[in-house]
PDB file of N, CA and C in Angstrom:
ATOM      1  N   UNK A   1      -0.330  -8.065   5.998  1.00  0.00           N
ATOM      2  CA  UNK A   1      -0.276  -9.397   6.573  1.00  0.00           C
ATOM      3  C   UNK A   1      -0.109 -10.457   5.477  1.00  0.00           C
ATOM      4  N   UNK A   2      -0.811 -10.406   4.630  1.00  0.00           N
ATOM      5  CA  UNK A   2      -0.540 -11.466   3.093  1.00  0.00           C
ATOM      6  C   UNK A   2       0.636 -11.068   2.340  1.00  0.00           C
ATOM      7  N   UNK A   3       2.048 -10.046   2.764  1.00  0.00           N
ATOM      8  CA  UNK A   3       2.458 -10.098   2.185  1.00  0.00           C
ATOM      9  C   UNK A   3       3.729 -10.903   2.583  1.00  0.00           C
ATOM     10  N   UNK A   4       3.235 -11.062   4.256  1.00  0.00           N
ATOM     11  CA  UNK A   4       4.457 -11.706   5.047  1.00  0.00           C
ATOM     12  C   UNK A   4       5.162 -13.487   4.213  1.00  0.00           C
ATOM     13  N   UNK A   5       4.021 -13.921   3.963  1.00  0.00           N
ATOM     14  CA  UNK A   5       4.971 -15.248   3.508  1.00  0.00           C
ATOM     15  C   UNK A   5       5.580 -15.084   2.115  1.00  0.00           C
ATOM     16  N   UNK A   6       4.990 -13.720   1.295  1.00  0.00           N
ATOM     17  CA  UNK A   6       5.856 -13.511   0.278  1.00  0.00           C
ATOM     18  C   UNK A   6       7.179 -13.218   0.473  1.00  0.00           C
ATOM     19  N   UNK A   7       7.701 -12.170   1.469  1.00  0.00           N
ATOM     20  CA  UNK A   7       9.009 -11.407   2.213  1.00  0.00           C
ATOM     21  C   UNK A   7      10.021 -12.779   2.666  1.00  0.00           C
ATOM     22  N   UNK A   8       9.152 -14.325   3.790  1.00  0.00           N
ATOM     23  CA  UNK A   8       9.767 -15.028   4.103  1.00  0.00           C
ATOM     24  C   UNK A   8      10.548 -15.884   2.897  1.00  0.00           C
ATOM     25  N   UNK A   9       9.854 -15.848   1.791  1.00  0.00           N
ATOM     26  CA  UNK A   9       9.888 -16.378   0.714  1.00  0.00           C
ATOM     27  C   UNK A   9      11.274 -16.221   0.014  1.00  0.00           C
ATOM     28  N   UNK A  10      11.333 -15.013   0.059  1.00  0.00           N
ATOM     29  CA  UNK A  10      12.239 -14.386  -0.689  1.00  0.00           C
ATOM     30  C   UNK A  10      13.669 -14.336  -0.011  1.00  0.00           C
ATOM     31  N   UNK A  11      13.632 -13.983   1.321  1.00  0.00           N
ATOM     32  CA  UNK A  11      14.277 -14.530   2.347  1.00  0.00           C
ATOM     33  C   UNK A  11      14.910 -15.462   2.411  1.00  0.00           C
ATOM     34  N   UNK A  12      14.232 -16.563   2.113  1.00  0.00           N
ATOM     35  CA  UNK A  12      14.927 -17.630   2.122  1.00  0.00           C
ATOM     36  C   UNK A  12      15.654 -18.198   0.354  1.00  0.00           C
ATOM     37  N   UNK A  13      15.074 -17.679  -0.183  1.00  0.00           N
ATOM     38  CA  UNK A  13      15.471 -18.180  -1.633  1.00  0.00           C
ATOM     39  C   UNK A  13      16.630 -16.984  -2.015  1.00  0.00           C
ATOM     40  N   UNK A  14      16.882 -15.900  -1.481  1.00  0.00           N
ATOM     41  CA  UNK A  14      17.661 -15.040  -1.639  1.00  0.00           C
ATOM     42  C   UNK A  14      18.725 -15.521  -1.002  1.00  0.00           C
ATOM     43  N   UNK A  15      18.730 -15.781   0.114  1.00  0.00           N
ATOM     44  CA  UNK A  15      20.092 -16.025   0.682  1.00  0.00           C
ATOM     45  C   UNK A  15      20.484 -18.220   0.539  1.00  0.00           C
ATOM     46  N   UNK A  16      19.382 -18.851   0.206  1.00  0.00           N
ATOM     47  CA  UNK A  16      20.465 -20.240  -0.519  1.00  0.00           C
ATOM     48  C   UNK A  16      20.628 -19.475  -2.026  1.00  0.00           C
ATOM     49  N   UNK A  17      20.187 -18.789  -2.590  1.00  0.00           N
ATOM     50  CA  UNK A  17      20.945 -18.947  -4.093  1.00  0.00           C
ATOM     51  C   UNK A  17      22.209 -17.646  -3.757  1.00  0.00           C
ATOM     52  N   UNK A  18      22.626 -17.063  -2.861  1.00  0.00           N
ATOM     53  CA  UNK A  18      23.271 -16.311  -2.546  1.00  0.00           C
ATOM     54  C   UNK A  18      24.633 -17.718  -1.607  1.00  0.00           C
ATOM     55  N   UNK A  19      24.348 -18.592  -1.231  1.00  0.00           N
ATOM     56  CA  UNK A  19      24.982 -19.834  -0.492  1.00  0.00           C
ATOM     57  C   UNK A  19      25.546 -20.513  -2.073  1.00  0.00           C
ATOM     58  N   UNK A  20      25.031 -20.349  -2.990  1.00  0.00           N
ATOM     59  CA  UNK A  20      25.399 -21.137  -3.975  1.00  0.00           C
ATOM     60  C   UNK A  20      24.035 -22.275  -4.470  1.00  0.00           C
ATOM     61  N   UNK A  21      23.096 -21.783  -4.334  1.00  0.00           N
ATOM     62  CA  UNK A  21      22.088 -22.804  -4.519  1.00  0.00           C
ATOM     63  C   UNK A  21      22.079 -22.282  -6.251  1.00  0.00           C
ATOM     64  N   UNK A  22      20.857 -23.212  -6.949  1.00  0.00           N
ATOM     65  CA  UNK A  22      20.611 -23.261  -7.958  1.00  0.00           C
ATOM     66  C   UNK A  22      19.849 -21.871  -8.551  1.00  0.00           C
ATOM     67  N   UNK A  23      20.414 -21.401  -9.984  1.00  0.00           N
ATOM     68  CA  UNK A  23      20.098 -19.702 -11.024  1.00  0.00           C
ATOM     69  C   UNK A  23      18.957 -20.245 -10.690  1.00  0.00           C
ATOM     70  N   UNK A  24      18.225 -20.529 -10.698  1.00  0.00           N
ATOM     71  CA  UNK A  24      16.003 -20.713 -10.951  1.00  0.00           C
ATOM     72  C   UNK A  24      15.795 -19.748  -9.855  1.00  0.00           C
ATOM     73  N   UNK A  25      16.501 -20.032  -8.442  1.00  0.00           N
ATOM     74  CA  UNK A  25      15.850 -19.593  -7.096  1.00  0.00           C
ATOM     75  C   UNK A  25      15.818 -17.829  -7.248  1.00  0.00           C
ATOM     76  N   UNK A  26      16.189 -17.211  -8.400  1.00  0.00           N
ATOM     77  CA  UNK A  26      16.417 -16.061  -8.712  1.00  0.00           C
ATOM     78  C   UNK A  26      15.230 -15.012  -9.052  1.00  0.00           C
ATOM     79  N   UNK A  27      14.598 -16.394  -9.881  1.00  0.00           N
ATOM     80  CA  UNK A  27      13.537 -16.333 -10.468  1.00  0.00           C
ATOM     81  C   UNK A  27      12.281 -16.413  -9.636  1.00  0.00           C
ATOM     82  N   UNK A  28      12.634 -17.301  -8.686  1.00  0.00           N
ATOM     83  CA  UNK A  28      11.635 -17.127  -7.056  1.00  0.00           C
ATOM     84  C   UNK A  28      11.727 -15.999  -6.276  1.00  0.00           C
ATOM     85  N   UNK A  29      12.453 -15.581  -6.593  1.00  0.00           N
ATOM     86  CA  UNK A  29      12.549 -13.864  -5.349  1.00  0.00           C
ATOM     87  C   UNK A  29      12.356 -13.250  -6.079  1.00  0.00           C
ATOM     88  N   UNK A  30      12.250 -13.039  -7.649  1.00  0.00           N
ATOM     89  CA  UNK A  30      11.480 -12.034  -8.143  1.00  0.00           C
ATOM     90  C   UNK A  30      10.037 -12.007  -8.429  1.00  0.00           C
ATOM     91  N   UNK A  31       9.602 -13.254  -8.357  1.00  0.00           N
ATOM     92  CA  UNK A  31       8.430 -13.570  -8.447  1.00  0.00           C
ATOM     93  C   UNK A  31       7.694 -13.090  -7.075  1.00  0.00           C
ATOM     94  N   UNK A  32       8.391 -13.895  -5.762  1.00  0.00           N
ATOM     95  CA  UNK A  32       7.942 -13.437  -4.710  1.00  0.00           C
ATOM     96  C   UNK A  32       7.773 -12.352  -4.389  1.00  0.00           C
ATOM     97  N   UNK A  33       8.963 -11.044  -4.666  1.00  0.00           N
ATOM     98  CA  UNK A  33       8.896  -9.964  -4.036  1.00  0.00           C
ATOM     99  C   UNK A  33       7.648  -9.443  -5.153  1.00  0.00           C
ATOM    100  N   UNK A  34       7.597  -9.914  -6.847  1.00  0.00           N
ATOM    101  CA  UNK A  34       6.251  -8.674  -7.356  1.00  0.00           C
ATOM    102  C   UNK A  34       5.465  -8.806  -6.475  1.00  0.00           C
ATOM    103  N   UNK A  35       4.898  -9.766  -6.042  1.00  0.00           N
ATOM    104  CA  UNK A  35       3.711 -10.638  -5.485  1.00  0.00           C
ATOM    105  C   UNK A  35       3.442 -10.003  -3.893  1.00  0.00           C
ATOM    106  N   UNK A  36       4.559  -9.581  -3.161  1.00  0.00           N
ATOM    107  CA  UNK A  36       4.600  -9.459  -2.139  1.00  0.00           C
ATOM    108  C   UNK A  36       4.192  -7.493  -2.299  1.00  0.00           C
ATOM    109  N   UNK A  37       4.925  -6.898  -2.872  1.00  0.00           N
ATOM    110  CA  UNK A  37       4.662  -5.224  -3.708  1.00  0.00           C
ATOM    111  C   UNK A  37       3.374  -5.034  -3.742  1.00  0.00           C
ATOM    112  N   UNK A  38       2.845  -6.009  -4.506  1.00  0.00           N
ATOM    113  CA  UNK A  38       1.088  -6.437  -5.375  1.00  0.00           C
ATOM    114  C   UNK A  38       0.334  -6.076  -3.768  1.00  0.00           C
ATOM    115  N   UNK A  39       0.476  -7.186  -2.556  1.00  0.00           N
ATOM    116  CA  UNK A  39      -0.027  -7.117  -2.062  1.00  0.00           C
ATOM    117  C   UNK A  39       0.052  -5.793  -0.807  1.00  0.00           C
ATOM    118  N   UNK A  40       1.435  -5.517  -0.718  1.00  0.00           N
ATOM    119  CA  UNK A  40       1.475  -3.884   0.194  1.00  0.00           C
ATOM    120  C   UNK A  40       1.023  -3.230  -0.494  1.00  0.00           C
ATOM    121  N   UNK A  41       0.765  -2.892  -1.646  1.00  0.00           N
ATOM    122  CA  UNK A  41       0.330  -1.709  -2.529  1.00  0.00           C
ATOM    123  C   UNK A  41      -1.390  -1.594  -2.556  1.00  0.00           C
ATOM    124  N   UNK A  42      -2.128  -2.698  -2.399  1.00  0.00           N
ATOM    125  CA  UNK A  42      -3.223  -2.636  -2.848  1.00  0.00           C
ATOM    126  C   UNK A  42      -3.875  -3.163  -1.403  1.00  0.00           C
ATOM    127  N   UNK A  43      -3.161  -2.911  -0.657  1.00  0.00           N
ATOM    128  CA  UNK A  43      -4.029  -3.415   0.853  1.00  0.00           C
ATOM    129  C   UNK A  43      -4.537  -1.770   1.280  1.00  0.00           C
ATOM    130  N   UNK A  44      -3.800  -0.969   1.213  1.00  0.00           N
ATOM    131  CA  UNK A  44      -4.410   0.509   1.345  1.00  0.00           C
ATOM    132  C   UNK A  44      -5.169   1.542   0.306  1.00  0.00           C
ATOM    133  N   UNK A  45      -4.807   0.640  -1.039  1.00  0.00           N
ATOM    134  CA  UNK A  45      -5.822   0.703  -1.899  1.00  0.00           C
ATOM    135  C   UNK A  45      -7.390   0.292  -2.346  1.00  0.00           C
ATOM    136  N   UNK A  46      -7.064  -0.852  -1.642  1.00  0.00           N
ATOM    137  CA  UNK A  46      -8.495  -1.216  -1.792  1.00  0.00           C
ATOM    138  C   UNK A  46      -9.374  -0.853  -0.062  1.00  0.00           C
ATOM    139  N   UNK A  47      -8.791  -0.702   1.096  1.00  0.00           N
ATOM    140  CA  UNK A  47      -9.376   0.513   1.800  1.00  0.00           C
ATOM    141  C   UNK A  47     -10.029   1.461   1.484  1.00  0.00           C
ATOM    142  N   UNK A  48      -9.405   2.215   0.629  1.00  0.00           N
ATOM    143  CA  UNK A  48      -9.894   3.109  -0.144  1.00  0.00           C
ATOM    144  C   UNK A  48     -11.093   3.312  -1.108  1.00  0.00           C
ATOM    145  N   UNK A  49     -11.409   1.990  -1.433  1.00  0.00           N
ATOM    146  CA  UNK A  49     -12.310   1.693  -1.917  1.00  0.00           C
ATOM    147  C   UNK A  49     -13.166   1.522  -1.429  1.00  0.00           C
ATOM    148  N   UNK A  50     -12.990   0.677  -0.544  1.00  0.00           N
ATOM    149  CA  UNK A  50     -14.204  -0.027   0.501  1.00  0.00           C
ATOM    150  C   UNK A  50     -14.851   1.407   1.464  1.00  0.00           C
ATOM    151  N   UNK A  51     -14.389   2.356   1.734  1.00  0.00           N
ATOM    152  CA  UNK A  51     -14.529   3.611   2.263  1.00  0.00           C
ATOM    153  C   UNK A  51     -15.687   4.264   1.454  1.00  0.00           C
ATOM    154  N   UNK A  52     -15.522   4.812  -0.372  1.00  0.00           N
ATOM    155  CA  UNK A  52     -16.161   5.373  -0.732  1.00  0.00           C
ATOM    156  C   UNK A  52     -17.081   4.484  -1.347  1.00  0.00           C
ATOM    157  N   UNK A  53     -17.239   3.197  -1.524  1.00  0.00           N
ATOM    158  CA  UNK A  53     -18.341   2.770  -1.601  1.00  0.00           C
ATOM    159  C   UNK A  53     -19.625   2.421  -0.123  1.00  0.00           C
ATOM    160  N   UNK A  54     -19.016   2.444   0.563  1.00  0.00           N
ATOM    161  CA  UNK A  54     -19.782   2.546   1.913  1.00  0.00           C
ATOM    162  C   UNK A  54     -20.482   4.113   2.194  1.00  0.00           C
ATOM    163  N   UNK A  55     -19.558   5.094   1.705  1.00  0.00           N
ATOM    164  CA  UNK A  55     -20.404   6.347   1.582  1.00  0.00           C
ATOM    165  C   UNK A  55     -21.327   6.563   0.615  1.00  0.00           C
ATOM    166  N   UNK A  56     -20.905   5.838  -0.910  1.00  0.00           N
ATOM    167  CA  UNK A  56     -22.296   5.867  -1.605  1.00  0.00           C
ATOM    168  C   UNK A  56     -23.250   5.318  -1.210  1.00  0.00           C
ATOM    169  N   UNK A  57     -23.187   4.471  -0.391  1.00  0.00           N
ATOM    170  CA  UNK A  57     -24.159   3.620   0.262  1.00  0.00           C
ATOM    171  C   UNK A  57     -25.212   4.431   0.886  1.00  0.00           C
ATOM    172  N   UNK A  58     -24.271   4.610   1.866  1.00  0.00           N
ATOM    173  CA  UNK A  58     -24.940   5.609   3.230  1.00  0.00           C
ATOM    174  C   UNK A  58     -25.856   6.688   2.237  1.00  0.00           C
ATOM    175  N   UNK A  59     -25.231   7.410   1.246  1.00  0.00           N
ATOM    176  CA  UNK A  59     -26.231   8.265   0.915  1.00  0.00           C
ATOM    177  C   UNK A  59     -27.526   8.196   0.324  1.00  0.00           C
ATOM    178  N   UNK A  60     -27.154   6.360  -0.477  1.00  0.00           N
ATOM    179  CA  UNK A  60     -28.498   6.343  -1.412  1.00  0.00           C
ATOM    180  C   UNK A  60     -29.518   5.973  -0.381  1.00  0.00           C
ATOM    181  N   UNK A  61     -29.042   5.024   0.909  1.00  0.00           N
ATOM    182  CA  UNK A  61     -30.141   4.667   1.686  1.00  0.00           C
ATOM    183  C   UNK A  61     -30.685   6.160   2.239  1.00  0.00           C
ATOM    184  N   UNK A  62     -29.734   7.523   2.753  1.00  0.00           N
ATOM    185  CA  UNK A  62     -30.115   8.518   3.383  1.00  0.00           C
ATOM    186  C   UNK A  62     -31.239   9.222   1.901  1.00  0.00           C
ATOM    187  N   UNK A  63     -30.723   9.119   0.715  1.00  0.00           N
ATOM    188  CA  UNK A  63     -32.063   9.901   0.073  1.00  0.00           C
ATOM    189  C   UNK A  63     -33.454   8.665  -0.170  1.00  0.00           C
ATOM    190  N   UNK A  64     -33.406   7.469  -0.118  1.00  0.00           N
ATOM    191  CA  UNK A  64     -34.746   6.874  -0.089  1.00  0.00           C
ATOM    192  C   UNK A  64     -34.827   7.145   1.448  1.00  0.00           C
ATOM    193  N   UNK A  65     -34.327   7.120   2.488  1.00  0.00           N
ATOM    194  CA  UNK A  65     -35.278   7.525   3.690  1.00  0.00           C
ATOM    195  C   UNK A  65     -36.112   8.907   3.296  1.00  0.00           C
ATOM    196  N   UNK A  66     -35.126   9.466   2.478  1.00  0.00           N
ATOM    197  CA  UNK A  66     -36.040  11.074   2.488  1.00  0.00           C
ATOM    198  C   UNK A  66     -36.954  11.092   1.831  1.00  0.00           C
ATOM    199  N   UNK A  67     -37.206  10.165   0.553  1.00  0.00           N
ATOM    200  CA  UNK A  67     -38.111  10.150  -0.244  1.00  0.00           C
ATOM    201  C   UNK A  67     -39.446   9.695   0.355  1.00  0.00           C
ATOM    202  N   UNK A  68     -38.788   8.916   0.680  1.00  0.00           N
ATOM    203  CA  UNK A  68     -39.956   7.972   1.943  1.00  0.00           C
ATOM    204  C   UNK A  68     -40.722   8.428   2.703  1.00  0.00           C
ATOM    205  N   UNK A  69     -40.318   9.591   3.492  1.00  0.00           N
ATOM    206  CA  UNK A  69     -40.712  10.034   5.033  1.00  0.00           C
ATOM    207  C   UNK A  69     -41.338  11.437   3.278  1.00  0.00           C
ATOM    208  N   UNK A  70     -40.818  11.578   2.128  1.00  0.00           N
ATOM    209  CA  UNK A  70     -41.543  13.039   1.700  1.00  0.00           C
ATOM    210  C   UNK A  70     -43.023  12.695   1.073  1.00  0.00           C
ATOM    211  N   UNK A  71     -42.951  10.998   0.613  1.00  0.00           N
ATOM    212  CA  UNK A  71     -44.213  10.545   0.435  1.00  0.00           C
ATOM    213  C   UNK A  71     -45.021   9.850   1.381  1.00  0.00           C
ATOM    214  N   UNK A  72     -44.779   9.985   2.355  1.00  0.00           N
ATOM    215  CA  UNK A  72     -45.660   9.342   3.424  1.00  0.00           C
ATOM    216  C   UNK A  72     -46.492  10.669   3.897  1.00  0.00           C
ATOM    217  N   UNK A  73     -45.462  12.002   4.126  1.00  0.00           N
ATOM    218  CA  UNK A  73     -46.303  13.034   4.685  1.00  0.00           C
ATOM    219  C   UNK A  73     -47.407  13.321   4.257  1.00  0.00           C
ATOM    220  N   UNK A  74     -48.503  13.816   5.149  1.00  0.00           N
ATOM    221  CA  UNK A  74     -49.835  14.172   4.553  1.00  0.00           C
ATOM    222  C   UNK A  74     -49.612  15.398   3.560  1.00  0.00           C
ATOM    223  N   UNK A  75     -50.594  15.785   2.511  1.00  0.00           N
ATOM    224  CA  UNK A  75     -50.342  16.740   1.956  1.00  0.00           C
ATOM    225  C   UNK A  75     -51.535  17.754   2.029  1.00  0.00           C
ATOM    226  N   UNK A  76     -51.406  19.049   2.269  1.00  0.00           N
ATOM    227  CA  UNK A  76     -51.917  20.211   2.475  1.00  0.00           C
ATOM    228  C   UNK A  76     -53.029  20.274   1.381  1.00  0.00           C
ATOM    229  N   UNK A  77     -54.242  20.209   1.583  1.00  0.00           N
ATOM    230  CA  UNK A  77     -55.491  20.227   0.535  1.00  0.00           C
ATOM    231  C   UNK A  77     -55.330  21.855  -0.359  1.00  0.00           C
ATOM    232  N   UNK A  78     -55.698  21.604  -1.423  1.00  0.00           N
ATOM    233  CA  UNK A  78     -55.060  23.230  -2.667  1.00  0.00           C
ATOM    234  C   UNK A  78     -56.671  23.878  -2.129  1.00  0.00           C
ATOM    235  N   UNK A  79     -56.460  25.280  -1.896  1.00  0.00           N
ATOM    236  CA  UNK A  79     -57.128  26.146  -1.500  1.00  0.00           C
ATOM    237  C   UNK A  79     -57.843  26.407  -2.701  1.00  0.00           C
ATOM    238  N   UNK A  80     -59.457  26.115  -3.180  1.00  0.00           N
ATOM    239  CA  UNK A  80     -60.470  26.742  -4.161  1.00  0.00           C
ATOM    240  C   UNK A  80     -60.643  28.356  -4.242  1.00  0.00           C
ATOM    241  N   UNK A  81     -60.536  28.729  -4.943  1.00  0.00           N
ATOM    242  CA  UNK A  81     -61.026  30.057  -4.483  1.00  0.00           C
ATOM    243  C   UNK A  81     -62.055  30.363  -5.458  1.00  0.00           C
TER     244      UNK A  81
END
């Protein structure tokens, strides 16, 4: 979705300097399209991220629950003999 006004961008600066507009606008569609790459490339990348840090998550809270519930339990008195 953020990469759409980069694409319109380019779009339009591609085809006036393609009309005869001014060499700079050249320099705008290459700028636009890195920018627009930048952002398709790293929108399913940083998914990716956000995924396995949510599982480290999940686990550190799942081992302090365990720790929790292993020090709360009563503990079995040591047999004298």
């Amino acid at each position: 979705m953020l990469a759409l006004p980069y694409v319109l961008i380019v779009s339009i600066c591609s085809s006036s300097a393609a009309d005869g507009g001014p060499g700079w606008l050249h320099l705008v569609v290459l700028w636009a399209c890195w920018n627009a790459l930048k952002f398709i490339l790293m929108g399913p990348v940083s998914v990716v991220l956000l995924i396995r840090a949510r599982l480290r998550e999940s686990a550190i809270r799942r081992h302090q629950r365990h720790d929790s519930l292993v020090e709360a339990s009563p503990r079995e008195p040591a047999l004298h003999v």
